[in-house]
N, C-alpha and C. Protein backbone atom coordinates (compact mmCIF):
# COMPACT_ATOMS: atom_id res chain seq x y z
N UNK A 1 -141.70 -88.64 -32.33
CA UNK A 1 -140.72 -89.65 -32.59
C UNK A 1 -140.80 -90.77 -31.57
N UNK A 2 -141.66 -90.81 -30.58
CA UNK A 2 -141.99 -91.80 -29.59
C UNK A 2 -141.96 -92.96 -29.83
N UNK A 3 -142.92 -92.44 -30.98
CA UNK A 3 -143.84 -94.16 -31.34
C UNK A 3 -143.04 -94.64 -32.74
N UNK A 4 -141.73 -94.42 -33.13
CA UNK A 4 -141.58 -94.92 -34.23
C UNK A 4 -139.91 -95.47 -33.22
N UNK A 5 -140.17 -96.91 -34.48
CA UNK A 5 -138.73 -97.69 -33.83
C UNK A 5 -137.22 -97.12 -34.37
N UNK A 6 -136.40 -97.99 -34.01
CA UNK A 6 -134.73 -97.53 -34.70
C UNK A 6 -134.72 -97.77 -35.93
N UNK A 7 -135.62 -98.98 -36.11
CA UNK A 7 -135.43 -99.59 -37.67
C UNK A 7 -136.20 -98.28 -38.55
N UNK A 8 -137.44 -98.11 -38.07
CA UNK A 8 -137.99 -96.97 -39.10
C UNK A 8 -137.08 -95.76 -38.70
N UNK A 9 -136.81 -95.48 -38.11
CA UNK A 9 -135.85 -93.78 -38.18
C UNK A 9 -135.05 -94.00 -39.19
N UNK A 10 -134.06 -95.56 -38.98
CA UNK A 10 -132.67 -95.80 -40.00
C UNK A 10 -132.88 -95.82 -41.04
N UNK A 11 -134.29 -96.06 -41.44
CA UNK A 11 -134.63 -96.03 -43.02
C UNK A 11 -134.66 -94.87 -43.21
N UNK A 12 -135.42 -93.96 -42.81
CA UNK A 12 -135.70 -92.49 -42.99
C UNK A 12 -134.21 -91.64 -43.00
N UNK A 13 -133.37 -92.24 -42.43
CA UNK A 13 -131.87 -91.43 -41.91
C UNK A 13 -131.50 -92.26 -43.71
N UNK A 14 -131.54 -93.29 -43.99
CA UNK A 14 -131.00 -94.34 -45.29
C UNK A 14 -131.46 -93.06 -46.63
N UNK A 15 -132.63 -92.61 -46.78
CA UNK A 15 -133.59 -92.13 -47.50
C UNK A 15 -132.60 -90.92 -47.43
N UNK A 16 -132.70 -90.04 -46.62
CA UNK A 16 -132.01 -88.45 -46.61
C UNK A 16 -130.69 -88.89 -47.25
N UNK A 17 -130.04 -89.59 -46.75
CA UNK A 17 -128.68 -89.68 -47.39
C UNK A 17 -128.27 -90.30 -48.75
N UNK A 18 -129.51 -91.06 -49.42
CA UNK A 18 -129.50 -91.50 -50.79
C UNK A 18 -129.48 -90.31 -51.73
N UNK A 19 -130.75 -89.51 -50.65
CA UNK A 19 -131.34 -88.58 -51.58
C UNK A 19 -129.99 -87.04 -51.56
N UNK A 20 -129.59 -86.76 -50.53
CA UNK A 20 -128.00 -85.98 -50.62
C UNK A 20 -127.23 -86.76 -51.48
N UNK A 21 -126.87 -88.08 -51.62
CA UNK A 21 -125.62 -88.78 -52.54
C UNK A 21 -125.88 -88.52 -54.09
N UNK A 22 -127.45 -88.91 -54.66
CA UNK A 22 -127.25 -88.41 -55.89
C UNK A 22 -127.19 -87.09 -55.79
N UNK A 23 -128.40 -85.78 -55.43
CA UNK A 23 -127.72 -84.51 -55.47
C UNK A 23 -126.46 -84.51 -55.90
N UNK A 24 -125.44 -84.80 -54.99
CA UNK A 24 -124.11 -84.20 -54.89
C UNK A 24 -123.28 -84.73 -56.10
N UNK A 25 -123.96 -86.35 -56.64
CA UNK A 25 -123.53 -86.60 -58.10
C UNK A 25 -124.15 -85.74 -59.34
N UNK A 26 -125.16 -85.54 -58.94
CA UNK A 26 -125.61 -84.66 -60.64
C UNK A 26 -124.83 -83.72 -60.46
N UNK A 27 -124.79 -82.70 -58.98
CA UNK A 27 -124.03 -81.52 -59.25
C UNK A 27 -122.49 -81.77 -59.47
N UNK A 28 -122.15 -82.75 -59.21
CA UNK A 28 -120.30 -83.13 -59.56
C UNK A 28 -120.73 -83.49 -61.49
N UNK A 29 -121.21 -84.32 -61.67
CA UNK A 29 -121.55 -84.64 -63.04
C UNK A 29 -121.91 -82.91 -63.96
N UNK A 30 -122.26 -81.88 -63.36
CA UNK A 30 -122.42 -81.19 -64.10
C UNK A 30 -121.09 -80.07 -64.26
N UNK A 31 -120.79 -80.55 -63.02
CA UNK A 31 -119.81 -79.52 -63.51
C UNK A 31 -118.15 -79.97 -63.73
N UNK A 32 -118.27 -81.42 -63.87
CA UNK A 32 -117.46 -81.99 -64.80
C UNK A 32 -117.43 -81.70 -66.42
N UNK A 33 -119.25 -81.81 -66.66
CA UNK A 33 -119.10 -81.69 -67.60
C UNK A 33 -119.36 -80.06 -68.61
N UNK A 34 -119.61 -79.06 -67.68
CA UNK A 34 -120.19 -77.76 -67.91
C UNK A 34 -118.62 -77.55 -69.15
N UNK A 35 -117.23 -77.53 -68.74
CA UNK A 35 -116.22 -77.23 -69.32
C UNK A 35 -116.40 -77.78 -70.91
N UNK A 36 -117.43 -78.79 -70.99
CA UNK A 36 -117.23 -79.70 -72.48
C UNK A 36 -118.16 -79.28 -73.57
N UNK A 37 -118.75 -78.14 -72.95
CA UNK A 37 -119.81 -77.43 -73.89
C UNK A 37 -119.03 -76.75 -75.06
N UNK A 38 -119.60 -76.70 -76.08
CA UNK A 38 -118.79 -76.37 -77.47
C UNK A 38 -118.62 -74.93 -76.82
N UNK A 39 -116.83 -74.73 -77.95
CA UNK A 39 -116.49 -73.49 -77.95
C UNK A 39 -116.78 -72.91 -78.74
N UNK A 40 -116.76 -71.70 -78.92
CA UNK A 40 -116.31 -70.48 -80.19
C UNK A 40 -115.11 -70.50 -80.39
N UNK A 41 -114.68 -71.18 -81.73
CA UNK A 41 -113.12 -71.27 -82.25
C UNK A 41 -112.84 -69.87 -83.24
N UNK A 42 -113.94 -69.31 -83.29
CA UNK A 42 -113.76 -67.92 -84.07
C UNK A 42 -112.67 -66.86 -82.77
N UNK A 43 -111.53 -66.69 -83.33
CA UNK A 43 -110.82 -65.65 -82.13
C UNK A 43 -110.86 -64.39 -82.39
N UNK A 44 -111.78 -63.96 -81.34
CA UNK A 44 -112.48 -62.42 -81.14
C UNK A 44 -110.81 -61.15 -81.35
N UNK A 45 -110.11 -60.69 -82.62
CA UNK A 45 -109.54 -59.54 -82.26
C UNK A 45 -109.65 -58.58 -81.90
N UNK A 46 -109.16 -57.65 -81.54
CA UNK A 46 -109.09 -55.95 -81.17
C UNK A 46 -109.56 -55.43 -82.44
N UNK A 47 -110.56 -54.19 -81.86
CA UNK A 47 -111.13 -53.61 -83.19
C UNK A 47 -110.49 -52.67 -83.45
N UNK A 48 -110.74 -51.18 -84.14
CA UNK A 48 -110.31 -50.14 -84.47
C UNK A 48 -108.67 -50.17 -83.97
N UNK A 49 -108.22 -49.04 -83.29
CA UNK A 49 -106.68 -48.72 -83.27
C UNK A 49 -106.11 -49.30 -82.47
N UNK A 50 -106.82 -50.49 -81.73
CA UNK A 50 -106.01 -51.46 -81.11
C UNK A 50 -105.96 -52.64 -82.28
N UNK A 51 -107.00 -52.89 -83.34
CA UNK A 51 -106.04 -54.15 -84.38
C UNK A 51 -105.46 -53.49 -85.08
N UNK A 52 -105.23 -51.97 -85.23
CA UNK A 52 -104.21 -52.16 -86.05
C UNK A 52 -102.95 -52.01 -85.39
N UNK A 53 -102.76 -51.48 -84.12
CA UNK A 53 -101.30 -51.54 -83.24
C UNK A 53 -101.48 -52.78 -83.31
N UNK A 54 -102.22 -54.02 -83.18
CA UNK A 54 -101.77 -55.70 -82.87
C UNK A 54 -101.17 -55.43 -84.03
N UNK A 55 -101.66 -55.43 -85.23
CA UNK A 55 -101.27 -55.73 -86.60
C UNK A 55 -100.01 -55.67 -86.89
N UNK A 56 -99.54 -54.11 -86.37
CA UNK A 56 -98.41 -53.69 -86.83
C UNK A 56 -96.68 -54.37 -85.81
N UNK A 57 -97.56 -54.34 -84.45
CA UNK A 57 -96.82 -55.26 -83.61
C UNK A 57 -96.63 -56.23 -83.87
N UNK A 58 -97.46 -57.11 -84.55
CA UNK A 58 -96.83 -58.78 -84.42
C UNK A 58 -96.11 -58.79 -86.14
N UNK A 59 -96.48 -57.69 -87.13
CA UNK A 59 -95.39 -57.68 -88.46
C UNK A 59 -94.15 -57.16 -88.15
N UNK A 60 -94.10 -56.33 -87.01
CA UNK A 60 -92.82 -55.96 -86.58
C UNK A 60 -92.05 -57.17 -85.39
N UNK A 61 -92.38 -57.93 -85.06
CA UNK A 61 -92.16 -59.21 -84.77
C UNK A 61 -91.64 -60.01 -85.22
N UNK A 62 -92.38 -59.92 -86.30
CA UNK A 62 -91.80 -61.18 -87.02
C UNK A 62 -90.88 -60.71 -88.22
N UNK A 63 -90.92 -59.76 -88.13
CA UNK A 63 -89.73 -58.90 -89.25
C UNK A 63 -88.50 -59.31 -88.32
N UNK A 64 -88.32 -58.76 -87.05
CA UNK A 64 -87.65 -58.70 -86.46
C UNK A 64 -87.08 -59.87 -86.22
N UNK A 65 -87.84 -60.94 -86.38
CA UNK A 65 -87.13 -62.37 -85.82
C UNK A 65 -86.47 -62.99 -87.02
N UNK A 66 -87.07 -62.43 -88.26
CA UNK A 66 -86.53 -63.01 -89.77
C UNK A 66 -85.23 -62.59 -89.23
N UNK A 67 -85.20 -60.71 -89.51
CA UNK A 67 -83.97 -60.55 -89.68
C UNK A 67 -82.82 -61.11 -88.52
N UNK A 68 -83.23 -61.33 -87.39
CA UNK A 68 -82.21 -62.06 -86.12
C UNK A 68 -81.82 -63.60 -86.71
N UNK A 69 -82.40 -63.73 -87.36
CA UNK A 69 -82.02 -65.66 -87.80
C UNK A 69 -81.36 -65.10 -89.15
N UNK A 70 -81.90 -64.54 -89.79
CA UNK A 70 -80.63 -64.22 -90.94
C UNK A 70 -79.25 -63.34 -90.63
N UNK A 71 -79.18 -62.75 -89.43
CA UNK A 71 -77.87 -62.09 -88.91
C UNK A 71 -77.13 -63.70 -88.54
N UNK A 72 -77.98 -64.22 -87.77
CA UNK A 72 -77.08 -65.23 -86.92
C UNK A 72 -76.55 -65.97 -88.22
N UNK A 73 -77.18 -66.35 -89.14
CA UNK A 73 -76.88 -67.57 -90.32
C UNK A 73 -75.68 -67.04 -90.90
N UNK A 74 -75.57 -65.55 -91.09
CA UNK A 74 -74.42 -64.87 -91.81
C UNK A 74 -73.35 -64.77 -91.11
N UNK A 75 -73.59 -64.72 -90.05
CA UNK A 75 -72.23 -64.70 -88.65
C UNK A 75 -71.75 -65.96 -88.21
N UNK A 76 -72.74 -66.75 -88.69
CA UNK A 76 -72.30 -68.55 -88.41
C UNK A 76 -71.13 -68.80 -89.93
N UNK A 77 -71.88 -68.66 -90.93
CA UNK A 77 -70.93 -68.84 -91.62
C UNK A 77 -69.54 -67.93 -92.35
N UNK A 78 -69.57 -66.53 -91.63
CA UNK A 78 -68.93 -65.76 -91.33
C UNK A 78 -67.42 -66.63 -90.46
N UNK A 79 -67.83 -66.63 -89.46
CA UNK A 79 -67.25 -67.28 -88.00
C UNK A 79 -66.56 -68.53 -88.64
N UNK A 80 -67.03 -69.39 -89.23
CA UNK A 80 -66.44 -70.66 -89.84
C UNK A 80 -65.63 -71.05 -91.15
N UNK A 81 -66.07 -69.57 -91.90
CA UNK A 81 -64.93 -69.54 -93.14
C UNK A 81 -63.55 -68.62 -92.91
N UNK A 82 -63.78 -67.84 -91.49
CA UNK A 82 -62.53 -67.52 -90.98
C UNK A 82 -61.70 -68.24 -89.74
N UNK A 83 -62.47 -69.12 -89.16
CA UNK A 83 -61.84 -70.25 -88.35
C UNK A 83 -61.24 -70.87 -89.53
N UNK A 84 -61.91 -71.26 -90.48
CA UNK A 84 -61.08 -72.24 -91.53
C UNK A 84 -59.85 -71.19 -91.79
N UNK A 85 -59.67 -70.35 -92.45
CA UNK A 85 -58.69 -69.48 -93.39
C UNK A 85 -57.45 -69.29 -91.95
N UNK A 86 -58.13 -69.13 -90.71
CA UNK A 86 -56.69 -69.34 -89.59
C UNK A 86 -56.45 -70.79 -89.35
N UNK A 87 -56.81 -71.68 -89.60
CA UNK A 87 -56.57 -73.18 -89.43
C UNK A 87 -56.10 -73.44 -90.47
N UNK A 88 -55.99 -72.81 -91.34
CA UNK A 88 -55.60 -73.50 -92.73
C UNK A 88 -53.72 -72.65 -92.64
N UNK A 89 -53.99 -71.01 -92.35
CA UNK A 89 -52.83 -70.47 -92.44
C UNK A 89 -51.74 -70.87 -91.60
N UNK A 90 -52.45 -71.15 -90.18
CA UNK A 90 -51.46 -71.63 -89.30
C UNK A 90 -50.80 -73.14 -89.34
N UNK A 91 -51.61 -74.09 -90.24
CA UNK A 91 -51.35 -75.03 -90.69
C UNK A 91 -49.83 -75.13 -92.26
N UNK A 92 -50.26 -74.03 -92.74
CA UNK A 92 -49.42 -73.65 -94.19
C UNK A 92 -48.05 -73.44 -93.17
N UNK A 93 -48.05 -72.22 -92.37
CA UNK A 93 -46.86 -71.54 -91.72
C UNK A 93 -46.37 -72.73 -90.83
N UNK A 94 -46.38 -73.57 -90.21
CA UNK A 94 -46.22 -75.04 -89.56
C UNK A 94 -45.65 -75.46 -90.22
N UNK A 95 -46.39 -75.96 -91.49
CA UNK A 95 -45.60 -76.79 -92.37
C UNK A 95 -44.19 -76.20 -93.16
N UNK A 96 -43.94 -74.47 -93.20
CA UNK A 96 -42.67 -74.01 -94.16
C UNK A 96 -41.70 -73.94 -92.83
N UNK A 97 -42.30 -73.88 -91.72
CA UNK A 97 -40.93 -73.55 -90.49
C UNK A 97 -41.05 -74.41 -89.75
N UNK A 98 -41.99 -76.19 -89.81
CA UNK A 98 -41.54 -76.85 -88.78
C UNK A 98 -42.01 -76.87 -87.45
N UNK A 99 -42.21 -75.78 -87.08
CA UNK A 99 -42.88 -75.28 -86.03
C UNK A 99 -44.72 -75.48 -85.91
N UNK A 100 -44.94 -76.23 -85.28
CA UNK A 100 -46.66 -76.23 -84.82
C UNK A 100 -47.49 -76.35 -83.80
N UNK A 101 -46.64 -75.94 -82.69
CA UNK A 101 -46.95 -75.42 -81.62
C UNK A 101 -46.32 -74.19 -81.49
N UNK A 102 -46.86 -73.19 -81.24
CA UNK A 102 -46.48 -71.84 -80.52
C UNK A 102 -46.17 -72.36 -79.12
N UNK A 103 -45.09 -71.51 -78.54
CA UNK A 103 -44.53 -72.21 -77.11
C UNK A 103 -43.41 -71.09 -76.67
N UNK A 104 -42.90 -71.97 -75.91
CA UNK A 104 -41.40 -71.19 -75.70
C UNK A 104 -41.06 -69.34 -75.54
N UNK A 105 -40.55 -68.90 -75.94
CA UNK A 105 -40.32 -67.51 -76.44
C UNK A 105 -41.61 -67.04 -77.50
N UNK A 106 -41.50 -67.38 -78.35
CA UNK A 106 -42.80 -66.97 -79.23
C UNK A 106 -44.18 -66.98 -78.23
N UNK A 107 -44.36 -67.86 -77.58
CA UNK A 107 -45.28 -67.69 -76.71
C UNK A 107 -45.50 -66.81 -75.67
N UNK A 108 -45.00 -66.25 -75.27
CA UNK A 108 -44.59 -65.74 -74.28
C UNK A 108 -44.41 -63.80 -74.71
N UNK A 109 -43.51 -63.71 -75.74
CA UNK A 109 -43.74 -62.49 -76.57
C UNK A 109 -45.53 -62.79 -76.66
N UNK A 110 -46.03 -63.15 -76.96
CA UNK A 110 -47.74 -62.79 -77.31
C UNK A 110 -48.52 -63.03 -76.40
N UNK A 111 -48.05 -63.43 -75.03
CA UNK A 111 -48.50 -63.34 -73.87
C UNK A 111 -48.54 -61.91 -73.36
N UNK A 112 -46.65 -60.83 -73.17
CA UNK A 112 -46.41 -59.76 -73.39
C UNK A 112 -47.77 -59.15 -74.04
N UNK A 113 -47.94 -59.34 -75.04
CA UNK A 113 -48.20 -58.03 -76.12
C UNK A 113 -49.72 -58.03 -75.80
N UNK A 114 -50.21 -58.86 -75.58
CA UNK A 114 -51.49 -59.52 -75.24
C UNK A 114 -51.97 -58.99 -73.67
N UNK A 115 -51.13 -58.89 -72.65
CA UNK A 115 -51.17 -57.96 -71.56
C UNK A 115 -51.16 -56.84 -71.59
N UNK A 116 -50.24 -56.44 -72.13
CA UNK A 116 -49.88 -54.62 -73.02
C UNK A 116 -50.86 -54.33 -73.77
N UNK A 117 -51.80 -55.07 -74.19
CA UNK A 117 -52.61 -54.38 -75.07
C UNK A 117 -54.18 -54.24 -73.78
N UNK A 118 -54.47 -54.99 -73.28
CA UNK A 118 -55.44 -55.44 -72.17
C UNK A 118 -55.12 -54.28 -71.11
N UNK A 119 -53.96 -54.06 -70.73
CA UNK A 119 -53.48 -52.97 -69.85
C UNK A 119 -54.22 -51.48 -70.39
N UNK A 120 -53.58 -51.57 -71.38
CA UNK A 120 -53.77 -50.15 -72.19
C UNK A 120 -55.38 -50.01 -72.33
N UNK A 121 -55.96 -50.85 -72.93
CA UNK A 121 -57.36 -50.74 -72.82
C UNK A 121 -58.46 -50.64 -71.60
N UNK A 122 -57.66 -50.90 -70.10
CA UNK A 122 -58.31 -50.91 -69.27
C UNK A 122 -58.25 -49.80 -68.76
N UNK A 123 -56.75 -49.17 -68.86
CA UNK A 123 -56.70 -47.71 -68.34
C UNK A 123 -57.57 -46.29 -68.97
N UNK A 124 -57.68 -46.81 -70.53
CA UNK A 124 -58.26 -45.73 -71.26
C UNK A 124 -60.13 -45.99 -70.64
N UNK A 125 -60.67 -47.00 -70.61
CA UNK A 125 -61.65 -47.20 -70.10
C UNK A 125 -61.49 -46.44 -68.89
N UNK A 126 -60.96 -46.63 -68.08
CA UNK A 126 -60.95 -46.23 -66.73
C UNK A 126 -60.61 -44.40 -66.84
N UNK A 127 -60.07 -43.99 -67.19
CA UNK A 127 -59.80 -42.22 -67.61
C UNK A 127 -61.69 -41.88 -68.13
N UNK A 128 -62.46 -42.65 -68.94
CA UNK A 128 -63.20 -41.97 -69.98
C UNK A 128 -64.37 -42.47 -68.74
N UNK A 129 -64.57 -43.10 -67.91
CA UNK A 129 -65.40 -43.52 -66.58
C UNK A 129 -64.64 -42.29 -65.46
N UNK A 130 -63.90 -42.01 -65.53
CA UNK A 130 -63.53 -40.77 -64.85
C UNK A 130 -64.33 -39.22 -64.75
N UNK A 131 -63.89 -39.24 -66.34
CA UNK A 131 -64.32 -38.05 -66.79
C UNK A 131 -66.32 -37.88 -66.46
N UNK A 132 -66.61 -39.00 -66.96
CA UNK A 132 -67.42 -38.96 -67.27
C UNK A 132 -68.32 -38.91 -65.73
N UNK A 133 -67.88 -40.14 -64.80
CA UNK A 133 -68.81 -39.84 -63.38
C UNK A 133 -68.70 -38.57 -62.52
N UNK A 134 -66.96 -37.76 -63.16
CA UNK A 134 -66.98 -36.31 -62.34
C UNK A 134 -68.11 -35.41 -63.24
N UNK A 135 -68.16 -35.14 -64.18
CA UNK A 135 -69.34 -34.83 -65.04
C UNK A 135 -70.94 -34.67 -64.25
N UNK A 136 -71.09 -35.96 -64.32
CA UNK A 136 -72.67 -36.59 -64.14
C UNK A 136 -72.34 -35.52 -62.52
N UNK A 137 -71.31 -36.15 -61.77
CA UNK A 137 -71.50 -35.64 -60.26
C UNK A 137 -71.55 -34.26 -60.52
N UNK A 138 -71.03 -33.31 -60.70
CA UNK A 138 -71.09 -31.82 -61.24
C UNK A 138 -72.63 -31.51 -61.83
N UNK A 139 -73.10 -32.21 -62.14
CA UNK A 139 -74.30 -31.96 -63.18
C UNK A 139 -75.48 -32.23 -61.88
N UNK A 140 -75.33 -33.27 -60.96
CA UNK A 140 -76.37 -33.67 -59.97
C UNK A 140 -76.28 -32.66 -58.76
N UNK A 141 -75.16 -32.05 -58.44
CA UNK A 141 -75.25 -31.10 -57.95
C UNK A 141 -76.10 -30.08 -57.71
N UNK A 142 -75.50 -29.27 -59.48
CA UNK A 142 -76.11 -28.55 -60.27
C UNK A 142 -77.62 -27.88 -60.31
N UNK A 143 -78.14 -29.42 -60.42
CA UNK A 143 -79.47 -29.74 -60.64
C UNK A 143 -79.88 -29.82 -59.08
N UNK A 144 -79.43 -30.10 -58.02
CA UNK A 144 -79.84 -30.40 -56.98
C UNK A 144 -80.12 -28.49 -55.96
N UNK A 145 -79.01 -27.74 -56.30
CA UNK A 145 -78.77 -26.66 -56.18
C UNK A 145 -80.05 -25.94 -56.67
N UNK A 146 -80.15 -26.16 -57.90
CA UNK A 146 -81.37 -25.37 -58.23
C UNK A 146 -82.68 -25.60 -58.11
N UNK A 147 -82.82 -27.00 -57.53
CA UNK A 147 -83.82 -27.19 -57.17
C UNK A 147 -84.07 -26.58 -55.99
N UNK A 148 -82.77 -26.64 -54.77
CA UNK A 148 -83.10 -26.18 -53.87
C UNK A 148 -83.73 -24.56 -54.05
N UNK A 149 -82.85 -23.74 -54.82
CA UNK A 149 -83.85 -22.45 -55.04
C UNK A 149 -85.02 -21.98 -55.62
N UNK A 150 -85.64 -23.13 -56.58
CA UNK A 150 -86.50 -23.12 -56.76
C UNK A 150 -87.88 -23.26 -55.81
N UNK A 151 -87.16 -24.12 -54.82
CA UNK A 151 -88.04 -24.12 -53.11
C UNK A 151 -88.30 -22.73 -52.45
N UNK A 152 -87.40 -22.89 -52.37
CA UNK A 152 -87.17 -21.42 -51.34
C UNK A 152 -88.26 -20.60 -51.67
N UNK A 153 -89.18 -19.90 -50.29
CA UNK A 153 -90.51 -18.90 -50.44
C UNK A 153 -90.06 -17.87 -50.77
C-alpha cells in the first residue's frame, strides 16, 4: 500500500461500498418482495376424525347462534308487547281514578311490600347457603379423614 496514493485507495474504498450498497438492495428488494409470491387459496382441512369433529363443531355453532338470535327476537318482542299491555293498563286505571302518579301512601305501601318481599327472599337464600356450606364442610372433612387413613403404613 506504499506506493498507491489517497486518491487511488478512495476509489477502491468508493468501489467496496457501491458494491455492499447494491448487495444490500437486491437482498432488501427480495425480501420485500418474497411475501408477493402467489398463494394457495385452496384451504387445506383436517382429514379423517378431525374434519369430521370440525364439521360437526362449526354445525353446532351455528345451530347454536341461530337459535340465540331467535330466543333474543322472541324475548324482544315478548318484553315490548308486555311493556305496552302495563303502559296501556296503567294508563286505562289513571284515567277511571284520576290518579297518574303513584305517590303518597300508595307509594309507600309498595315500597313496604317490596322490602318484605326482598327481606324474605334474602333470608331463605341465606338458610339454603347454610345448609348447604355445613354439608360441603362435613363432607371435606369426611373425605379428608379418609384420606388420611388411607396413608397410614
Amino acid at each position: 500500500m506504499a506506493g498507491w496514493s489517497a486518491d487511488r485507495n478512495g476509489r477502491i474504498r468508493m468501489r467496496k461500498m457501491k458494491i455492499s450498497y447494491m448487495l444490500a438492495a437486491v437482498i432488501a428488494a427480495g425480501a420485500l418482495a418474497a411475501p408477493l409470491h402467489a398463494q394457495d387459496t385452496t384451504a387445506k382441512k383436517a382429514g379423517g376424525i378431525n374434519k369430521v369433529a370440525h364439521d360437526v363443531s362449526a354445525t353446532a355453532k351455528k345451530a347454536g347462534r341461530d337459535t340465540k338470535a331467535e330466543v333474543h327476537r322472541d324475548a324482544s318482542k315478548a318484553h315490548a308487547a308486555l311493556t305496552k299491555a302495563g303502559n296501556d293498563t296503567k294508563t286505562t286505571t289513571g284515567n277511571a281514578t284520576g290518579i297518574h302518579k303513584v305517590g303518597g301512601t300508595v307509594g309507600k305501601a309498595a315500597k313496604s311490600v317490596s322490602k318484605t318481599s326482598k327481606k324474605a327472599g334474602r333470608a331463605a337464600k341465606s338458610s339454603v347457603k347454610k345448609v348447604s356450606s355445613s354439608a360441603h364442610d362435613s363432607l371435606t372433612k369426611a373425605g379428608k379423614r379418609a384420606k388420611a387413613q388411607v396413608k397410614k403404613p
